[in-house]
C-alpha atoms as a PDB file:
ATOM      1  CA  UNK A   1      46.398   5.710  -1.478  1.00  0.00           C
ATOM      2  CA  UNK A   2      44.995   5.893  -4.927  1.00  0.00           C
ATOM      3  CA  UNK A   3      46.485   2.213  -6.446  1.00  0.00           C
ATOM      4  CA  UNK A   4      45.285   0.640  -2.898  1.00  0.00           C
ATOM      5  CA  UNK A   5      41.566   2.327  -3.437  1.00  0.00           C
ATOM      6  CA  UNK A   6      41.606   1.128  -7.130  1.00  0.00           C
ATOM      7  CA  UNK A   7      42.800  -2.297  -5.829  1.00  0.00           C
ATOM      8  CA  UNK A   8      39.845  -2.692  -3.541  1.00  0.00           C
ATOM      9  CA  UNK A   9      37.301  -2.114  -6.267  1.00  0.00           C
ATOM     10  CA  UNK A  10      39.143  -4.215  -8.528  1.00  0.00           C
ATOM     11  CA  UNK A  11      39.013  -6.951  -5.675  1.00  0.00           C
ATOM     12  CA  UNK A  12      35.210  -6.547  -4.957  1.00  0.00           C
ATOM     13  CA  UNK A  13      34.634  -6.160  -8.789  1.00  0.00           C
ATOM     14  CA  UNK A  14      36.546  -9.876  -9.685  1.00  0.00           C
ATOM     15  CA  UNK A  15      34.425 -11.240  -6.162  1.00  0.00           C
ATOM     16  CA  UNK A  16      31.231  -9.854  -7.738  1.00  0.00           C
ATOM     17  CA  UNK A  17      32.176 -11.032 -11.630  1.00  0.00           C
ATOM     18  CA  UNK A  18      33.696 -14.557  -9.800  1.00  0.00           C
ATOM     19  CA  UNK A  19      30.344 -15.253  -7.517  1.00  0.00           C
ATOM     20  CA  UNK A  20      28.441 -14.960 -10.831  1.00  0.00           C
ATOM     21  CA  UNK A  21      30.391 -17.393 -13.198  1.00  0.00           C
ATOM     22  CA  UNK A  22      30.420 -19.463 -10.224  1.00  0.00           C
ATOM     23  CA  UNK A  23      26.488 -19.397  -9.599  1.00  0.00           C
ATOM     24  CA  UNK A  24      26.114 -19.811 -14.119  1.00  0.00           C
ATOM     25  CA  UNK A  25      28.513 -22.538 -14.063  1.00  0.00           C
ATOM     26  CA  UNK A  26      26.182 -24.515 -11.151  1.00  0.00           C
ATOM     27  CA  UNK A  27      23.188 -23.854 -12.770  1.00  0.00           C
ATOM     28  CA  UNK A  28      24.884 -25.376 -15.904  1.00  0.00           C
ATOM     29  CA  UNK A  29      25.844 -28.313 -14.137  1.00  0.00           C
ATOM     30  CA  UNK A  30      21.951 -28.849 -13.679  1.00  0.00           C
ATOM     31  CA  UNK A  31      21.368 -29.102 -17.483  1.00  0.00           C
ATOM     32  CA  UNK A  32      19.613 -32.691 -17.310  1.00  0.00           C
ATOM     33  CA  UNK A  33      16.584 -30.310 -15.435  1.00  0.00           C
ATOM     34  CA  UNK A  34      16.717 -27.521 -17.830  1.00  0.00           C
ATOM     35  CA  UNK A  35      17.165 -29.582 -21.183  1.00  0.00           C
ATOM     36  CA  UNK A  36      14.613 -29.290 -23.335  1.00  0.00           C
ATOM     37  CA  UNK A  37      12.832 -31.860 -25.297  1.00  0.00           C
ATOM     38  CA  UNK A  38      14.311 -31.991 -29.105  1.00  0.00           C
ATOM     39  CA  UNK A  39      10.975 -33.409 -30.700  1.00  0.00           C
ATOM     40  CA  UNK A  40      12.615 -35.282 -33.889  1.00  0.00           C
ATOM     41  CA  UNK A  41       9.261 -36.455 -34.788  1.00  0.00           C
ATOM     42  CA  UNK A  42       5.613 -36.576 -34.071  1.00  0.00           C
ATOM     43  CA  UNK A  43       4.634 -37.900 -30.738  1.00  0.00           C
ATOM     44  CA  UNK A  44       2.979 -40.756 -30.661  1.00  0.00           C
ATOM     45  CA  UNK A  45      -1.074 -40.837 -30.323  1.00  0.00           C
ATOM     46  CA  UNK A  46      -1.271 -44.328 -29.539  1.00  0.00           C
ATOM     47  CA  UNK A  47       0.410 -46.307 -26.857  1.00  0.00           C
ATOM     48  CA  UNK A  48       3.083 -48.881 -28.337  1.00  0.00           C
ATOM     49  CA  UNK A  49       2.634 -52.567 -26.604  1.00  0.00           C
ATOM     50  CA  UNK A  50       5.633 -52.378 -24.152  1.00  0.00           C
ATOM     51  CA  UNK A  51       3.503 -49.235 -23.132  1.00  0.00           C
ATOM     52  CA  UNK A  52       0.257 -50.874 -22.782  1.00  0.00           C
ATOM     53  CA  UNK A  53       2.088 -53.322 -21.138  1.00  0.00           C
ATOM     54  CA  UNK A  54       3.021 -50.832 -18.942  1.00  0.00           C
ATOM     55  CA  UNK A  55      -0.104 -49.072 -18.513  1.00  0.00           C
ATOM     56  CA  UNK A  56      -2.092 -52.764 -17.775  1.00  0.00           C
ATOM     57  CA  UNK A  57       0.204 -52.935 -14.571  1.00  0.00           C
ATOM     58  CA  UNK A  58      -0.792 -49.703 -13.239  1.00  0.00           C
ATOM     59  CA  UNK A  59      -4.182 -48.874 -10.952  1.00  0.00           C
ATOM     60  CA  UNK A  60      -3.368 -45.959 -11.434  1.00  0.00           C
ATOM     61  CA  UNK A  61      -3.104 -45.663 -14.960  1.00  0.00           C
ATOM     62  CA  UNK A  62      -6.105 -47.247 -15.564  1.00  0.00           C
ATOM     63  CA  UNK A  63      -8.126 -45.166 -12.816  1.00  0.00           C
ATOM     64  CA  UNK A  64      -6.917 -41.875 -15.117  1.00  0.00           C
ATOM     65  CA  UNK A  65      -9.676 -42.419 -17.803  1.00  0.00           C
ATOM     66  CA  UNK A  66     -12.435 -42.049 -15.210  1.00  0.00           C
ATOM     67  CA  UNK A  67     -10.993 -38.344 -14.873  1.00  0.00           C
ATOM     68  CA  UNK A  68      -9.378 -37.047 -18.080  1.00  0.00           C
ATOM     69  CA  UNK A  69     -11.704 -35.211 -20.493  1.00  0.00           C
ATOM     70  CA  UNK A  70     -14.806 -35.567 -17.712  1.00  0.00           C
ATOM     71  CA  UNK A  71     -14.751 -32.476 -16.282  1.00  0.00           C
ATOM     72  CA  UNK A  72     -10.837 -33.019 -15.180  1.00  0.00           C
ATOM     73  CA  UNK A  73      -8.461 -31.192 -16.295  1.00  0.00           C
ATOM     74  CA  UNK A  74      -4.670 -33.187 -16.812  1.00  0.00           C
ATOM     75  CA  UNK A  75      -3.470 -31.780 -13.319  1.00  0.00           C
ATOM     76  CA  UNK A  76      -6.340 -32.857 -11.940  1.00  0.00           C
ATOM     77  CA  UNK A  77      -6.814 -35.961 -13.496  1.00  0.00           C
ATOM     78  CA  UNK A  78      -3.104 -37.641 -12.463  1.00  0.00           C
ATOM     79  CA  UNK A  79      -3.880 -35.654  -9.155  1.00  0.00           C
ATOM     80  CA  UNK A  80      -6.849 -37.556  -8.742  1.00  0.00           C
ATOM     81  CA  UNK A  81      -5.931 -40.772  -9.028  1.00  0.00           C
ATOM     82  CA  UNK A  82      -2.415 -39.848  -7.236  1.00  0.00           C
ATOM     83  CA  UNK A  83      -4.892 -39.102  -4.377  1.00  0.00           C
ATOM     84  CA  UNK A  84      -7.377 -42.143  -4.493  1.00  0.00           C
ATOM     85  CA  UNK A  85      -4.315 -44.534  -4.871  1.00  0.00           C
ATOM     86  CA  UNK A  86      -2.548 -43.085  -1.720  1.00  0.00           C
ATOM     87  CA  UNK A  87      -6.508 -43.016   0.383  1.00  0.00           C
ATOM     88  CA  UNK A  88      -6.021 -39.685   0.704  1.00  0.00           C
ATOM     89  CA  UNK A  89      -9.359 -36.827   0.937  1.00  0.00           C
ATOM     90  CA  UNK A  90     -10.443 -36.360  -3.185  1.00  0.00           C
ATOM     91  CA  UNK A  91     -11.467 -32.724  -2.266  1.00  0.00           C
ATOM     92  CA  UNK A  92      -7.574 -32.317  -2.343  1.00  0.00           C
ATOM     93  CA  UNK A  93      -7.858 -32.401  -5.815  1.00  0.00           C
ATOM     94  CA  UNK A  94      -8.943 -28.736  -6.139  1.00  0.00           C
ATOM     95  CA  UNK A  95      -5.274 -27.618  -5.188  1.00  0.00           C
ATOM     96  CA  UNK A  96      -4.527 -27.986  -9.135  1.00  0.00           C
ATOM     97  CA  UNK A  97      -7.544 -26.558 -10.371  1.00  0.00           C
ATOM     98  CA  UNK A  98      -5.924 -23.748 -11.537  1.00  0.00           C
ATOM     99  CA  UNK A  99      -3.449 -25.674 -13.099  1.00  0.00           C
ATOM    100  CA  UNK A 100      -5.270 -27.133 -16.338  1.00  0.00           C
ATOM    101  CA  UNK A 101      -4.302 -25.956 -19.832  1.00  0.00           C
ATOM    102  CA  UNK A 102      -0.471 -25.836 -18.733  1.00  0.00           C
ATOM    103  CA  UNK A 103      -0.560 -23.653 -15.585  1.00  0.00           C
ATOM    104  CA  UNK A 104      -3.426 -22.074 -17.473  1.00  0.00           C
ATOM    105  CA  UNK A 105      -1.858 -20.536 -20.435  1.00  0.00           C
ATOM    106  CA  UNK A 106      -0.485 -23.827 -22.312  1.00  0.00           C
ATOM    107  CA  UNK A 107       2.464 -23.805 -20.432  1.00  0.00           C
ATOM    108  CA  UNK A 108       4.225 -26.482 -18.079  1.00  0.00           C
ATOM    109  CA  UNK A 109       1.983 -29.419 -18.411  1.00  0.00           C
ATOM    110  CA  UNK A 110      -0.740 -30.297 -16.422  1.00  0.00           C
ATOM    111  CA  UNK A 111       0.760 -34.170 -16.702  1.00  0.00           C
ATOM    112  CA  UNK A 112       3.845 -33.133 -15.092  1.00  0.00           C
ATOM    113  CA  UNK A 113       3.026 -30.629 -12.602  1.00  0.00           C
ATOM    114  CA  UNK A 114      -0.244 -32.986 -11.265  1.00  0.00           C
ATOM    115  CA  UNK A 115       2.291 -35.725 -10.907  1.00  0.00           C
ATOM    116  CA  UNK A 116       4.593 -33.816  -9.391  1.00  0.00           C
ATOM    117  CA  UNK A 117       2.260 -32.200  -6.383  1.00  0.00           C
ATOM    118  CA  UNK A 118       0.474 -36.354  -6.353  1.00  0.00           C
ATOM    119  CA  UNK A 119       4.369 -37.287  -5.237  1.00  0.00           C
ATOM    120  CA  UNK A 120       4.349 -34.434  -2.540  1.00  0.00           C
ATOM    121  CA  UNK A 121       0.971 -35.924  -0.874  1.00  0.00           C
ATOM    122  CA  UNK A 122       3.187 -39.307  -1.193  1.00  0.00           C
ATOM    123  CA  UNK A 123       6.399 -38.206   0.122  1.00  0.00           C
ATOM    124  CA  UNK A 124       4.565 -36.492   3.129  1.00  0.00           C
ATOM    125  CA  UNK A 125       2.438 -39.544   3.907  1.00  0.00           C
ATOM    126  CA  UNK A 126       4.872 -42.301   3.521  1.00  0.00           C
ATOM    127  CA  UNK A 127       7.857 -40.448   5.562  1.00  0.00           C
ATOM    128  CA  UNK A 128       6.851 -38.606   8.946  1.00  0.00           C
ATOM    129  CA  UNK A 129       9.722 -36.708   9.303  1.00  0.00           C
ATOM    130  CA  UNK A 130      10.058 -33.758   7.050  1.00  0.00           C
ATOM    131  CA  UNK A 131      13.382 -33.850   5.517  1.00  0.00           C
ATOM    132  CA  UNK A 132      13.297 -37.476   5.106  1.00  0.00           C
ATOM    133  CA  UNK A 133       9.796 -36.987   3.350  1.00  0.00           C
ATOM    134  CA  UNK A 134      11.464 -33.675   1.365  1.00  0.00           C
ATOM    135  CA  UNK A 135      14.257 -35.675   0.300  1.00  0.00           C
ATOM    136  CA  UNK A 136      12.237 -38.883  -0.917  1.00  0.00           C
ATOM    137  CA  UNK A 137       9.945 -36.382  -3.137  1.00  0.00           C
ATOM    138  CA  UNK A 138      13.109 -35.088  -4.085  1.00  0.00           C
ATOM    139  CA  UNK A 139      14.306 -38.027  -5.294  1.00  0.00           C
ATOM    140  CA  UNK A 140      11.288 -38.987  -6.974  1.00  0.00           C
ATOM    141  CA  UNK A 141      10.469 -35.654  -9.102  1.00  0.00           C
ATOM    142  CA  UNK A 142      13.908 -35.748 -10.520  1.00  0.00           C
ATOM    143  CA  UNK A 143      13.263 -39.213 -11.793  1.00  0.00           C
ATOM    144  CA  UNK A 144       9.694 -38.395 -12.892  1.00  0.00           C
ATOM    145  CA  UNK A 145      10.861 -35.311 -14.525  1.00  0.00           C
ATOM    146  CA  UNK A 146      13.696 -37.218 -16.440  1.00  0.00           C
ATOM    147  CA  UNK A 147      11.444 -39.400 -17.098  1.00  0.00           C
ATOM    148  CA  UNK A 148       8.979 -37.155 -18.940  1.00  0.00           C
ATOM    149  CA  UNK A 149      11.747 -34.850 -20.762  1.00  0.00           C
ATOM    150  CA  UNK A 150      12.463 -38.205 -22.525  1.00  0.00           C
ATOM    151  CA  UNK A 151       9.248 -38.911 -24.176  1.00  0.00           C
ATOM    152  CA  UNK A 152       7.887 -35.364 -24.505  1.00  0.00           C
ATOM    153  CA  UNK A 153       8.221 -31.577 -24.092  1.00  0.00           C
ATOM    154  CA  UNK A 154       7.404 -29.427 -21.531  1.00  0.00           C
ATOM    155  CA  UNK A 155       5.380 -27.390 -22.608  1.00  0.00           C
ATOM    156  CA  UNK A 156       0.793 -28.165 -23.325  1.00  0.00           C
ATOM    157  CA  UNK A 157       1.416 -25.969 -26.730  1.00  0.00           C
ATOM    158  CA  UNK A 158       4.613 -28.496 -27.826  1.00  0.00           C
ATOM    159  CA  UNK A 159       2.623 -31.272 -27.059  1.00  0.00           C
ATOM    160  CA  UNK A 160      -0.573 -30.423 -28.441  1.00  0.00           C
ATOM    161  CA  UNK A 161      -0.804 -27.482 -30.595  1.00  0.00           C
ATOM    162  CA  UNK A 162      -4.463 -25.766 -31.002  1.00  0.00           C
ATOM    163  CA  UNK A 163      -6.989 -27.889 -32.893  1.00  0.00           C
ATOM    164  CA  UNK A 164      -5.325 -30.938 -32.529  1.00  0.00           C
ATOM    165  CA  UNK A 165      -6.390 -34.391 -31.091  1.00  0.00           C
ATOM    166  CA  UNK A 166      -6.292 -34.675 -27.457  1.00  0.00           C
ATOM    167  CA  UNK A 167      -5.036 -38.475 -28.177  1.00  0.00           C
ATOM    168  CA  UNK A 168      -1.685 -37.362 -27.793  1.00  0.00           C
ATOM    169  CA  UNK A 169      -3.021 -36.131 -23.660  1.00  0.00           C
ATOM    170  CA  UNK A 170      -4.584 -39.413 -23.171  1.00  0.00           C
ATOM    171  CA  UNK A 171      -1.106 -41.265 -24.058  1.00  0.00           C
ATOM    172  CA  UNK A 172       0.987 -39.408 -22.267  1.00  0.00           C
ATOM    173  CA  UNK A 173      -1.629 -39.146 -18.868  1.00  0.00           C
ATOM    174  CA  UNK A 174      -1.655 -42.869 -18.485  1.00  0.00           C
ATOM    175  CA  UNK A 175       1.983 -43.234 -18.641  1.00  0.00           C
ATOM    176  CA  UNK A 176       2.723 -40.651 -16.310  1.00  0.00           C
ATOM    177  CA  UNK A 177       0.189 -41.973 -14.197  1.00  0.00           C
ATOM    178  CA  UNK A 178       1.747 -45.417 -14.802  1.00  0.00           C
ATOM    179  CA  UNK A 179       4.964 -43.874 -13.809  1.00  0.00           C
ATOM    180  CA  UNK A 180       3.920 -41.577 -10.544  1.00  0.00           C
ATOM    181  CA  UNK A 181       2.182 -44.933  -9.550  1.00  0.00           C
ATOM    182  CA  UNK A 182       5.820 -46.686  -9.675  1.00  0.00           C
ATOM    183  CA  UNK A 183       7.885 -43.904  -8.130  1.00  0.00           C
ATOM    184  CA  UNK A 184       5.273 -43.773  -5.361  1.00  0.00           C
ATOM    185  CA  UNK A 185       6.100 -47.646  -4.514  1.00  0.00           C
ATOM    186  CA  UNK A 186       9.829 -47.025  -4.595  1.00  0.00           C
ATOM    187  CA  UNK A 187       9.117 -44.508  -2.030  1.00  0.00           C
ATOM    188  CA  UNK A 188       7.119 -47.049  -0.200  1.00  0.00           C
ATOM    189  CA  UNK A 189       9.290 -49.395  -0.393  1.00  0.00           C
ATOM    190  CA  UNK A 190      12.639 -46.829   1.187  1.00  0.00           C
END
């Protein structure tokens, strides 16, 4: 009676100790989300010319000046103009008010998570049906995301530490602008 209890805990102890390297090893599978940004060198304050290229394209990208640094926060500011380009009520823009300075303690940036809730309004106005709509924002903040841990960190301290230019902000907010603008025309276009 004693080796079968012992072999029951040891059961539920290798089912407990298995679930949990099976749940770490998924999560590690999911290391393109997670990576973080290895800055080798300074980030850029000025855009380079395939990015102005880029940026010329984009209504969007353009329409971002008219909000950045006026009273906008970044959230707000790629927000906005997610908002405008998609004819969608402005006044939705307070939803990320609380958002600027990297969640509000130069944290995740404003960049990011502003272009991430402007492909939300997208996803649920181009697609009716909800998990179509789910899946196409899906879709598109995983490219987005990529997108941004490849030319800069995370994080509004990383980016730009204390005291330092806000150049950097104005960079980086018309290319992800440029780039929400572009992933919300793929998801037209699905």
């Amino acid at each position: 009676m004693e080796l079968e209890k012992k072999n029951r805990f040891d059961r539920r102890d290798f089912m407990f100790s298995a679930s949990g390297i099976l749940a770490a090893a998924c999560f590690g599978s999911r290391t393109g989300l997670y990576t973080p940004f290895v800055q080798k060198k300074e980030l850029a304050l000025e855009l380079s010319e395939e990015e102005s290229k880029t940026v010329e394209r984009s209504s969007m990208a353009k329409d971002f000046m008219n909000y950045f640094g006026k009273g906008y926060s970044c959230a707000e500011s790629i927000l906005m103009v997610s908002l405008r380009h998609l004819d969608l009520p402005e006044d939705s823009v307070w939803a990320a008010s609380g958002f600027g300075g990297g969640i509000g303690k130069r944290d995740l940036c404003g960049l990011l998570t502003g272009g991430v809730m402007g492909l939300g309004f997208a996803s649920g106005t181009i697609q009716e049906e909800r998990s179509e709509a789910k899946r196409l924002c899906s879709v598109a903040v995983d490219k987005y995301w990529k997108r941004w841990q490849s030319q800069a960190p995370l994080k509004c301290q990383d980016i730009r530490p204390p005291g330092t230019s806000s150049k950097v902000c104005v960079r980086l907010g018309k290319l992800a602008a440029a780039e929400a603008e572009l992933l919300i025309e793929e998801m037209r276009g699905q």
